[in-house]
PDB file of N, CA and C in Angstrom:
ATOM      1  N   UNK A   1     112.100  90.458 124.496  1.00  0.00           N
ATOM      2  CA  UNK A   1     113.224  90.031 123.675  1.00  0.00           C
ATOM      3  C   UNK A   1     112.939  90.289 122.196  1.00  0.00           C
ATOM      4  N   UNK A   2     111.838  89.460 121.801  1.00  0.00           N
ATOM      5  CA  UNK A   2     111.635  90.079 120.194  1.00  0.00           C
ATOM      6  C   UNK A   2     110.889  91.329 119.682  1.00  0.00           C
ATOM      7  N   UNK A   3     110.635  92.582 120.842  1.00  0.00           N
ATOM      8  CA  UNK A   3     110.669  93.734 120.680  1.00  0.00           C
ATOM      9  C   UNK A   3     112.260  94.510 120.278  1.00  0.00           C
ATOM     10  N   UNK A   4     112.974  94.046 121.497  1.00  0.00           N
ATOM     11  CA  UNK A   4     114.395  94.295 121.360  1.00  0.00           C
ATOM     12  C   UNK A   4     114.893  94.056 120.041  1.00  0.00           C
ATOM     13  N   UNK A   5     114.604  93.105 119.236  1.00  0.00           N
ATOM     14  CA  UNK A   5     115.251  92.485 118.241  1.00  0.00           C
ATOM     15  C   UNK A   5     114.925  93.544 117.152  1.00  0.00           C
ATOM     16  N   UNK A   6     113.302  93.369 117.347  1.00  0.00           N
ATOM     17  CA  UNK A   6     112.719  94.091 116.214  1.00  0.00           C
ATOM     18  C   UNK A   6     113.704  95.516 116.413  1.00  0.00           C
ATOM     19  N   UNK A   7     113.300  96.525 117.216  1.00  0.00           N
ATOM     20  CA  UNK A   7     114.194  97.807 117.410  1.00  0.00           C
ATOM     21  C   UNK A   7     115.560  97.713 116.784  1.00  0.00           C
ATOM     22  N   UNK A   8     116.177  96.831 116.689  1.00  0.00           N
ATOM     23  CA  UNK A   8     117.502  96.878 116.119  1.00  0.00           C
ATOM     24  C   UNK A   8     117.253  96.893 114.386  1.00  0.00           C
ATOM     25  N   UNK A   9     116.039  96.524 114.407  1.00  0.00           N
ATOM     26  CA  UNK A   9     115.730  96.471 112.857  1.00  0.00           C
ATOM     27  C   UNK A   9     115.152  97.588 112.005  1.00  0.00           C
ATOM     28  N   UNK A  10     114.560  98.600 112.968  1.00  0.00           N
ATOM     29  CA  UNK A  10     114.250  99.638 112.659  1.00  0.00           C
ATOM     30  C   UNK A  10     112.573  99.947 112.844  1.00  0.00           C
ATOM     31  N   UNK A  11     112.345  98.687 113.731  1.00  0.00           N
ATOM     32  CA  UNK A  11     110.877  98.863 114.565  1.00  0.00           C
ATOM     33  C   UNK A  11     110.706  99.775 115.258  1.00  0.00           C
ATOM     34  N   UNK A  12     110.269 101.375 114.966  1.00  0.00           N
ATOM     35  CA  UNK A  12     110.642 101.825 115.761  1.00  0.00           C
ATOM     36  C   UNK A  12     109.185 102.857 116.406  1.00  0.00           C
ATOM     37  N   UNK A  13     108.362 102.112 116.448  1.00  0.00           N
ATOM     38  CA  UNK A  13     107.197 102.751 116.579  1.00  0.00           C
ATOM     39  C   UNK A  13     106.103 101.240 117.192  1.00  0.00           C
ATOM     40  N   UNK A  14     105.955 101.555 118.197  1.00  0.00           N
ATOM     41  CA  UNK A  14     105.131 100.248 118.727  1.00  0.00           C
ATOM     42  C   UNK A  14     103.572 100.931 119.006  1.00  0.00           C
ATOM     43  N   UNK A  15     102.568 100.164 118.313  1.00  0.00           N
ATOM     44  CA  UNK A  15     101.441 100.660 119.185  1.00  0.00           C
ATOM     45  C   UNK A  15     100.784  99.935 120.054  1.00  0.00           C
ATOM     46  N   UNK A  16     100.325  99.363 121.143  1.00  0.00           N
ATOM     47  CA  UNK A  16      99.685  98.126 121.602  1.00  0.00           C
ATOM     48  C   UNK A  16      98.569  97.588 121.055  1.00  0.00           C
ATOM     49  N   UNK A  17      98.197  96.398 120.802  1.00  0.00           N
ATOM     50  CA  UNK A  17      97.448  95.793 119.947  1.00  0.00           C
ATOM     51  C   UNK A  17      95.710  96.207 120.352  1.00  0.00           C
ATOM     52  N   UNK A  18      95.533  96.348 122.087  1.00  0.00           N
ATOM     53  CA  UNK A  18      94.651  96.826 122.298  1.00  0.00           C
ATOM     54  C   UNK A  18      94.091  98.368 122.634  1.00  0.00           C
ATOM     55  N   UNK A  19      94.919  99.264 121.955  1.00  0.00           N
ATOM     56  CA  UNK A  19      94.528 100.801 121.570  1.00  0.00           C
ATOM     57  C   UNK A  19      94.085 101.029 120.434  1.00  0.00           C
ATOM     58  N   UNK A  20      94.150  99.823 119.429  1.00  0.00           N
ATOM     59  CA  UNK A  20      93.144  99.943 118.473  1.00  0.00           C
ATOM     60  C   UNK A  20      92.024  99.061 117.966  1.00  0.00           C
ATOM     61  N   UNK A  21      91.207  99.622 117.279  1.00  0.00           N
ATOM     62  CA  UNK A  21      90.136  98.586 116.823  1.00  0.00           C
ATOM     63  C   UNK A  21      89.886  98.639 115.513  1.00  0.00           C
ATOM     64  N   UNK A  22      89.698  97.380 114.859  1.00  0.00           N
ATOM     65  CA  UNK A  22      89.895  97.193 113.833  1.00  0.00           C
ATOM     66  C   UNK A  22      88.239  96.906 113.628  1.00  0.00           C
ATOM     67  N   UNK A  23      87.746  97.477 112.471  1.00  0.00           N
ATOM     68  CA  UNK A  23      85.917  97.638 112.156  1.00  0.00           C
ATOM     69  C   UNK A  23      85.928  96.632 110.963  1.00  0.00           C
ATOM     70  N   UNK A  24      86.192  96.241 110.099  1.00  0.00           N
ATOM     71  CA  UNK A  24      85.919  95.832 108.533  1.00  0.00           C
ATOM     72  C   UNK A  24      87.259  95.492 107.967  1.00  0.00           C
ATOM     73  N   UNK A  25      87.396  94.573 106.784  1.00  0.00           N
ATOM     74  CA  UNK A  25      87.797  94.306 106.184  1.00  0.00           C
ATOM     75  C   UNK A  25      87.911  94.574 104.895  1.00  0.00           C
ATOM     76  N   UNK A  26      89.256  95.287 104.160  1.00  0.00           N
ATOM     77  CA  UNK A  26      88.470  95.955 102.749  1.00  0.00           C
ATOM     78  C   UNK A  26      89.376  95.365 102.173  1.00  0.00           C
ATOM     79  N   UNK A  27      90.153  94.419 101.801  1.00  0.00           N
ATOM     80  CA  UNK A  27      91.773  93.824 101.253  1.00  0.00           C
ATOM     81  C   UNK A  27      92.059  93.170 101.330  1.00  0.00           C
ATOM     82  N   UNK A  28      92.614  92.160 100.640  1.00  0.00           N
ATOM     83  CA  UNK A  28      93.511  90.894 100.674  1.00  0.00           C
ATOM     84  C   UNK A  28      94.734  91.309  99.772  1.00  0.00           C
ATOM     85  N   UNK A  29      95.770  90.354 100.201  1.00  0.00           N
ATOM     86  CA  UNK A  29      97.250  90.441  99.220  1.00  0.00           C
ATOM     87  C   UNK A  29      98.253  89.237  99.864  1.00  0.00           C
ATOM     88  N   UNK A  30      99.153  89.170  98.959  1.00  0.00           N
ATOM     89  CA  UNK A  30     100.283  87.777  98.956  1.00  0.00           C
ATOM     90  C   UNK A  30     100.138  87.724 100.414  1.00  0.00           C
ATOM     91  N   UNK A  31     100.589  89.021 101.524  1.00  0.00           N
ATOM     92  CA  UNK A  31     101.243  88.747 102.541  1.00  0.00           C
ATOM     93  C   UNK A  31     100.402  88.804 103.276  1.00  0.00           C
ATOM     94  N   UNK A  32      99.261  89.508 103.283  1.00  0.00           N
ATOM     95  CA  UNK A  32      98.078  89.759 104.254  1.00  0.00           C
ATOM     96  C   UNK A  32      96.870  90.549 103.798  1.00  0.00           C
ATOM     97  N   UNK A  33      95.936  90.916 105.042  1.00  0.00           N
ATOM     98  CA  UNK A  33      95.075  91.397 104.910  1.00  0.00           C
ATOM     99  C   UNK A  33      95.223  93.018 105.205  1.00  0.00           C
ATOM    100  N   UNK A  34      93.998  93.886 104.779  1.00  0.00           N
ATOM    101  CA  UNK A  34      93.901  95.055 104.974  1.00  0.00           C
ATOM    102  C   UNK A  34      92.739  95.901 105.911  1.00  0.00           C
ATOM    103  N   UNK A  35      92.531  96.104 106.843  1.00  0.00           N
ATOM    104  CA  UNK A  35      91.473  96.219 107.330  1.00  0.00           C
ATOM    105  C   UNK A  35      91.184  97.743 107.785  1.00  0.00           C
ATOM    106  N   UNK A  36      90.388  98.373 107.986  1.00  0.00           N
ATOM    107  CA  UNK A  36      89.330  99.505 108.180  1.00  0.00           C
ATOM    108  C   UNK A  36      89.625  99.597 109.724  1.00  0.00           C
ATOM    109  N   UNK A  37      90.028 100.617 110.254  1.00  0.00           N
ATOM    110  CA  UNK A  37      90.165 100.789 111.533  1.00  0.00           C
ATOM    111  C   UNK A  37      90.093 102.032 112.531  1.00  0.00           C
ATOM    112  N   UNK A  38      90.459 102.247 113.590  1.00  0.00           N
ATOM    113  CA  UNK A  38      90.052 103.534 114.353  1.00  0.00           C
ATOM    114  C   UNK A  38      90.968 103.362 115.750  1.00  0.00           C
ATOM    115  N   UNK A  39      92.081 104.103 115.909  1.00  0.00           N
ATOM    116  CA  UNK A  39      93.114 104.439 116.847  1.00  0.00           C
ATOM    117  C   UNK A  39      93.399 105.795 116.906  1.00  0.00           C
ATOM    118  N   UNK A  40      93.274 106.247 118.442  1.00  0.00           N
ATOM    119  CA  UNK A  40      93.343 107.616 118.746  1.00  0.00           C
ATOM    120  C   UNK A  40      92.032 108.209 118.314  1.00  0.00           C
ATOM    121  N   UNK A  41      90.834 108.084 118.022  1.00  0.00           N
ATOM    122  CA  UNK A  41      90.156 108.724 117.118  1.00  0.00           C
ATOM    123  C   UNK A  41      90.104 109.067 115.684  1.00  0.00           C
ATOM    124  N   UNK A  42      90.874 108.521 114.984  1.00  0.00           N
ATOM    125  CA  UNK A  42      91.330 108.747 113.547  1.00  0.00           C
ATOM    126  C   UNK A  42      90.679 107.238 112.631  1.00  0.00           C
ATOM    127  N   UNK A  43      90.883 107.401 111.777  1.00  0.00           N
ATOM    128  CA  UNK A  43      90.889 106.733 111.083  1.00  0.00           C
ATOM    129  C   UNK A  43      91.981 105.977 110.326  1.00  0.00           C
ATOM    130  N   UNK A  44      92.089 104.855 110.610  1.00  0.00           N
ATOM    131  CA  UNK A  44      93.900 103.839 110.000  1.00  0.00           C
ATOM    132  C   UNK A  44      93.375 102.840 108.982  1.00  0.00           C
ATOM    133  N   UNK A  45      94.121 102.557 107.987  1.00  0.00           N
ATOM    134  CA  UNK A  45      94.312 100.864 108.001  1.00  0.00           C
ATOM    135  C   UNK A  45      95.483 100.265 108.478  1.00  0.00           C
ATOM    136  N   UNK A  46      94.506  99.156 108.906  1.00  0.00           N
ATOM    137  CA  UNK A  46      95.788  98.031 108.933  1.00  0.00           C
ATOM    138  C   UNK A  46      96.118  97.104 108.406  1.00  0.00           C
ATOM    139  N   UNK A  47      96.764  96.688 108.105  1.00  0.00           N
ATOM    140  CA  UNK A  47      97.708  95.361 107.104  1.00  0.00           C
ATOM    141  C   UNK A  47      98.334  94.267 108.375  1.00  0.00           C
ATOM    142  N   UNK A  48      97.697  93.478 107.753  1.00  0.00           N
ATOM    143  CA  UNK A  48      97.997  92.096 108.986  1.00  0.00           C
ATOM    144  C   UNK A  48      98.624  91.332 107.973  1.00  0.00           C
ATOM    145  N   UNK A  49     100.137  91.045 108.552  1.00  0.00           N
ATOM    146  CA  UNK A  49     100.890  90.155 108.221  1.00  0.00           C
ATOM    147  C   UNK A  49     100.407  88.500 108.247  1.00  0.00           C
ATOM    148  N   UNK A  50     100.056  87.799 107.663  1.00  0.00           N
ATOM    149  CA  UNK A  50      99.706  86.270 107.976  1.00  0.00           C
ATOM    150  C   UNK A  50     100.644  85.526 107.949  1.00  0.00           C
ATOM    151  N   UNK A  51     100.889  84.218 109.274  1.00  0.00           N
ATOM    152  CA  UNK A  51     102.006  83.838 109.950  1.00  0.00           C
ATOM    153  C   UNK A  51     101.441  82.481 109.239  1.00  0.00           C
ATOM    154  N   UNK A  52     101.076  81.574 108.355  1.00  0.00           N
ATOM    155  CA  UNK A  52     100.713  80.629 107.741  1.00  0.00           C
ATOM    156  C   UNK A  52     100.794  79.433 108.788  1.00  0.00           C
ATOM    157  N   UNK A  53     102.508  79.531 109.076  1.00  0.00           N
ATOM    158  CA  UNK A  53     103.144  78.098 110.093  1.00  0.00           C
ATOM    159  C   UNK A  53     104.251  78.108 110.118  1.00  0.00           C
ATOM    160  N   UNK A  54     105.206  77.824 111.109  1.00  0.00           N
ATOM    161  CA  UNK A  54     106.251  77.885 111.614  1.00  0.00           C
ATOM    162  C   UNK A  54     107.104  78.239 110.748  1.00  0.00           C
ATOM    163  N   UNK A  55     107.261  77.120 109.938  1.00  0.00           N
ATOM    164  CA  UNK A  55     107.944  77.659 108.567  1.00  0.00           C
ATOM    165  C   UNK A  55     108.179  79.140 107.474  1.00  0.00           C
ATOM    166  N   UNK A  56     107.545  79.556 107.323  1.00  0.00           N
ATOM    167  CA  UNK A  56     107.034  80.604 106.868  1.00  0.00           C
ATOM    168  C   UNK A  56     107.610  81.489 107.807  1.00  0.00           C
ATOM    169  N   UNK A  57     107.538  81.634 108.869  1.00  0.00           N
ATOM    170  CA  UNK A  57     107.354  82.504 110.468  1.00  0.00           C
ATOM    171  C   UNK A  57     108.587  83.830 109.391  1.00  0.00           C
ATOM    172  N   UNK A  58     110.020  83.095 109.614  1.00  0.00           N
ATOM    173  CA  UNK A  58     110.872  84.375 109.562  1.00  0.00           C
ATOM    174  C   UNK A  58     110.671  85.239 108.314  1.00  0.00           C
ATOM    175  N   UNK A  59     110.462  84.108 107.090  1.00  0.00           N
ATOM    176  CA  UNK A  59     110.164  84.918 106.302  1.00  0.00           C
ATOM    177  C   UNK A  59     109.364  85.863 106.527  1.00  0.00           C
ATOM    178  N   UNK A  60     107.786  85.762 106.940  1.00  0.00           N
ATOM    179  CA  UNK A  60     107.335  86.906 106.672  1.00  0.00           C
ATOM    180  C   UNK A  60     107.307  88.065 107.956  1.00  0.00           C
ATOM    181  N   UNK A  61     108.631  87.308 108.605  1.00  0.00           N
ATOM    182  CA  UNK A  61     109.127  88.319 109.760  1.00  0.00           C
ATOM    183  C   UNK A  61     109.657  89.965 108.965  1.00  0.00           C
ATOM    184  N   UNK A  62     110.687  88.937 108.053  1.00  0.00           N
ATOM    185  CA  UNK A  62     111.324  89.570 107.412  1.00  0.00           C
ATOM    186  C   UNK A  62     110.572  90.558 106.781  1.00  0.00           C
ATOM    187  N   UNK A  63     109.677  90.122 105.647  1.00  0.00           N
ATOM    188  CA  UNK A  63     108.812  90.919 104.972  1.00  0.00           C
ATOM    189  C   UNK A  63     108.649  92.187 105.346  1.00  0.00           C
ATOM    190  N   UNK A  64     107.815  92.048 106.891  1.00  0.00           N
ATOM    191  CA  UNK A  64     107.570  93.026 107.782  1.00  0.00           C
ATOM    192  C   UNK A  64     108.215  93.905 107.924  1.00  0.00           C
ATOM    193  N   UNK A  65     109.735  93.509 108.073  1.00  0.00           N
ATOM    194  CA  UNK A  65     110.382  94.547 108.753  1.00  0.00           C
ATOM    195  C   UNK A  65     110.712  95.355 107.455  1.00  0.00           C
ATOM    196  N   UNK A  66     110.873  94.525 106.305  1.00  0.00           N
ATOM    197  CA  UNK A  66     111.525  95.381 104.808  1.00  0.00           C
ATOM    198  C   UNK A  66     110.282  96.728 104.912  1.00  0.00           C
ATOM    199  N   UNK A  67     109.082  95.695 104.960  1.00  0.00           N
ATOM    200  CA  UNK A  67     108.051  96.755 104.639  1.00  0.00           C
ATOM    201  C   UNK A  67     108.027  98.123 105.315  1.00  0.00           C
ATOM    202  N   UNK A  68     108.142  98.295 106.419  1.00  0.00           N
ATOM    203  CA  UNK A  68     108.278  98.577 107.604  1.00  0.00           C
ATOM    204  C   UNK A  68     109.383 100.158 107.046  1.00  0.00           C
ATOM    205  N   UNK A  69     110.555  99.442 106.867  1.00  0.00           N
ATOM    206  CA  UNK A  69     111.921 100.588 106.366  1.00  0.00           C
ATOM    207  C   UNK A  69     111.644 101.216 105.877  1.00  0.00           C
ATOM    208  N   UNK A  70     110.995 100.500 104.666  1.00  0.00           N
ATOM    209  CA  UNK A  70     110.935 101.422 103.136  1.00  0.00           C
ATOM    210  C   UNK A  70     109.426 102.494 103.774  1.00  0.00           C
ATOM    211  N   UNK A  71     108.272 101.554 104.121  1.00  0.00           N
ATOM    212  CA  UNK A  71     107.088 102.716 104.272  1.00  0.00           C
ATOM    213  C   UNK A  71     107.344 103.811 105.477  1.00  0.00           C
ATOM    214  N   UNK A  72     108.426 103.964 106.581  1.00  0.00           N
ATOM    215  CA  UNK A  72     108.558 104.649 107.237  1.00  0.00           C
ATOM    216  C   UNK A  72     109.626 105.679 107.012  1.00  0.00           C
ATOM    217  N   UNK A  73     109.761 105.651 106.177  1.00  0.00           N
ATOM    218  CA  UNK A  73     110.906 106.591 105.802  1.00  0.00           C
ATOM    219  C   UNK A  73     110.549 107.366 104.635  1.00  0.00           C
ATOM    220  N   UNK A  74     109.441 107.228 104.112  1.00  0.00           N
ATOM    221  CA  UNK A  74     108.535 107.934 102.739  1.00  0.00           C
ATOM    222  C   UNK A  74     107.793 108.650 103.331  1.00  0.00           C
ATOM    223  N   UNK A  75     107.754 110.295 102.429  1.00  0.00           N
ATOM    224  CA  UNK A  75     107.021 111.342 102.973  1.00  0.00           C
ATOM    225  C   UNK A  75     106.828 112.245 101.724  1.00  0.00           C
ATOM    226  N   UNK A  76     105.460 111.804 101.224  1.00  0.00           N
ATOM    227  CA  UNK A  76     104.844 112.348  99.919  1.00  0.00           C
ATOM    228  C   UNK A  76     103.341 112.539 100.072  1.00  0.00           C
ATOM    229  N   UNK A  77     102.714 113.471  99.374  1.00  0.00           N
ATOM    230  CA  UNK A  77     101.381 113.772  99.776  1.00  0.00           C
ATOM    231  C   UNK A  77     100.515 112.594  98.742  1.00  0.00           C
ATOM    232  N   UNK A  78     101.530 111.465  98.462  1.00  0.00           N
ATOM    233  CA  UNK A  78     100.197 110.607  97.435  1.00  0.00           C
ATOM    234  C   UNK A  78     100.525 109.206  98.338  1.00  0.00           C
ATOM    235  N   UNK A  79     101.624 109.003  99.054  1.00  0.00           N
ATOM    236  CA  UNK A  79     101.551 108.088 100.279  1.00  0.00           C
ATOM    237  C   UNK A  79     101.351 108.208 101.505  1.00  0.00           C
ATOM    238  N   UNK A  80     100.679 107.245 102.124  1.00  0.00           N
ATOM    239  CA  UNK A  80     100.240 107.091 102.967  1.00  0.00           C
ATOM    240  C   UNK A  80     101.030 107.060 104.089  1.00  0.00           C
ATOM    241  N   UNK A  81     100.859 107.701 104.964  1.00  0.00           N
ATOM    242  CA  UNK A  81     101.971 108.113 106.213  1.00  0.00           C
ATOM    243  C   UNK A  81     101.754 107.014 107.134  1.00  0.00           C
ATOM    244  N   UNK A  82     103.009 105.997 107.373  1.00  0.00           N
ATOM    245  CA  UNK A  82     103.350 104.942 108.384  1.00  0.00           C
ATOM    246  C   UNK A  82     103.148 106.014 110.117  1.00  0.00           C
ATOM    247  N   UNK A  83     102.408 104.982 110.556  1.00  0.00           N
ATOM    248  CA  UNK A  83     102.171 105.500 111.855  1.00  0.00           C
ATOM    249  C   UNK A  83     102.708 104.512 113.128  1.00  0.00           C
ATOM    250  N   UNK A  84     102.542 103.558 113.021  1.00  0.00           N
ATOM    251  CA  UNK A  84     103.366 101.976 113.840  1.00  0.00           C
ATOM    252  C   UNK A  84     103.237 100.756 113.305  1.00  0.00           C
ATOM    253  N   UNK A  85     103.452 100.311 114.324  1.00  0.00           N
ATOM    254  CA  UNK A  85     103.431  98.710 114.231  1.00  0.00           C
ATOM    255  C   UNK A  85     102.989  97.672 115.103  1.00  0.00           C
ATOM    256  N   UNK A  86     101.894  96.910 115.614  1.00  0.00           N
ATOM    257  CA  UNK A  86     101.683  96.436 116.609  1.00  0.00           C
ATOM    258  C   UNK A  86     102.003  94.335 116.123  1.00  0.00           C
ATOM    259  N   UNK A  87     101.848  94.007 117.609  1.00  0.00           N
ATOM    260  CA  UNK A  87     102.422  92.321 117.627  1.00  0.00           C
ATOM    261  C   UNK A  87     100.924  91.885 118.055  1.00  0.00           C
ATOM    262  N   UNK A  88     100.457  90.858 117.864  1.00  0.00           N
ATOM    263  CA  UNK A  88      99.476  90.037 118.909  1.00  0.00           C
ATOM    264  C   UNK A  88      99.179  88.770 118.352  1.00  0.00           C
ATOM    265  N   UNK A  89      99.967  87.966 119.505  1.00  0.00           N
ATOM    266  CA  UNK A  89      99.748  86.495 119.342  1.00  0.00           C
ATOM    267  C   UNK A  89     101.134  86.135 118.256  1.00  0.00           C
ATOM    268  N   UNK A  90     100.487  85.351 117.115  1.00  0.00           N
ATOM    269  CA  UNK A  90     101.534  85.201 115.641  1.00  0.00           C
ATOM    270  C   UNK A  90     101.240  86.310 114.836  1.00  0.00           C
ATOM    271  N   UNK A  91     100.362  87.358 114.539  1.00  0.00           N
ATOM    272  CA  UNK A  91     100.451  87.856 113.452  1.00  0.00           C
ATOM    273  C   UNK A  91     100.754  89.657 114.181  1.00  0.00           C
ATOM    274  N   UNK A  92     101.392  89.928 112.687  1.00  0.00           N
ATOM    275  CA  UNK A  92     101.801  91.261 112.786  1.00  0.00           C
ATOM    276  C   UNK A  92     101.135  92.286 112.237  1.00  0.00           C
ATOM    277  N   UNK A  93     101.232  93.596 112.920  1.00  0.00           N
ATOM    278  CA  UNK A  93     100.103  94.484 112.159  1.00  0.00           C
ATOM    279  C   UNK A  93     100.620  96.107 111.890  1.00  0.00           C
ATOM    280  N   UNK A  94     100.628  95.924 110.763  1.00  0.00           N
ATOM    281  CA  UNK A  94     101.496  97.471 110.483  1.00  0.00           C
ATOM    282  C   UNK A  94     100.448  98.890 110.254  1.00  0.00           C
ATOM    283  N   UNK A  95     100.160 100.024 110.549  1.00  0.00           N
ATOM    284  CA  UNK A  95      99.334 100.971 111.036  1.00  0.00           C
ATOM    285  C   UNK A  95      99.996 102.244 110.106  1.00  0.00           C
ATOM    286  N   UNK A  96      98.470 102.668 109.096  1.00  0.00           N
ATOM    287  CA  UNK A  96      99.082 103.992 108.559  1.00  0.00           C
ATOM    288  C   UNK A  96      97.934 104.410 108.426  1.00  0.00           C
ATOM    289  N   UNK A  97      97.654 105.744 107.761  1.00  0.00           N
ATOM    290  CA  UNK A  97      96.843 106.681 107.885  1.00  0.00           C
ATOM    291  C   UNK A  97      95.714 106.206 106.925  1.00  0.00           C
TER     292      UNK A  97
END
């Protein structure tokens, strides 16, 4: 159901939470963390949305998905190319090069 939802929002790239692995931590920011990672053989970061508490929840649902629009639809050789998006548990995890 809240895959479905997301897709209407423009989620449109799912990766499963366990095809990747996340090595290190190199980042913090308002909404989350940034971490050092390895999917497919490559090299990613990921940005983990932090779900604080219930309250909070849609907002930084929302966040996500803004983030999500704007970084998947940008295609410049000084940004970083959006690759997906994975779910696990409460927090969300957005995947780029």
């Amino acid at each position: 159901m809240m895959l479905h939802s997301l897709n209407l929002s423009g989620f449109n790239f799912y990766i499963k939470f366990e095809e990747f692995k996340i090595i290190n931590k190199v980042g913090e920011g308002g909404f989350g963390e940034v971490f050092y990672g390895v999917w497919n053989g490559k090299n990613i970061a990921v940005k983990k949305f932090n779900v604080k508490d219930k309250v909070n929840f849609k907002h930084t649902l929302n966040k996500f998905i803004k983030e999500i629009n704007i970084i998947s639809n940008l295609r410049h050789p000084n940004v970083v190319l959006y690759m997906g998006s994975s779910l696990y548990k409460t927090n969300y995890y957005m995947i780029s090069e």
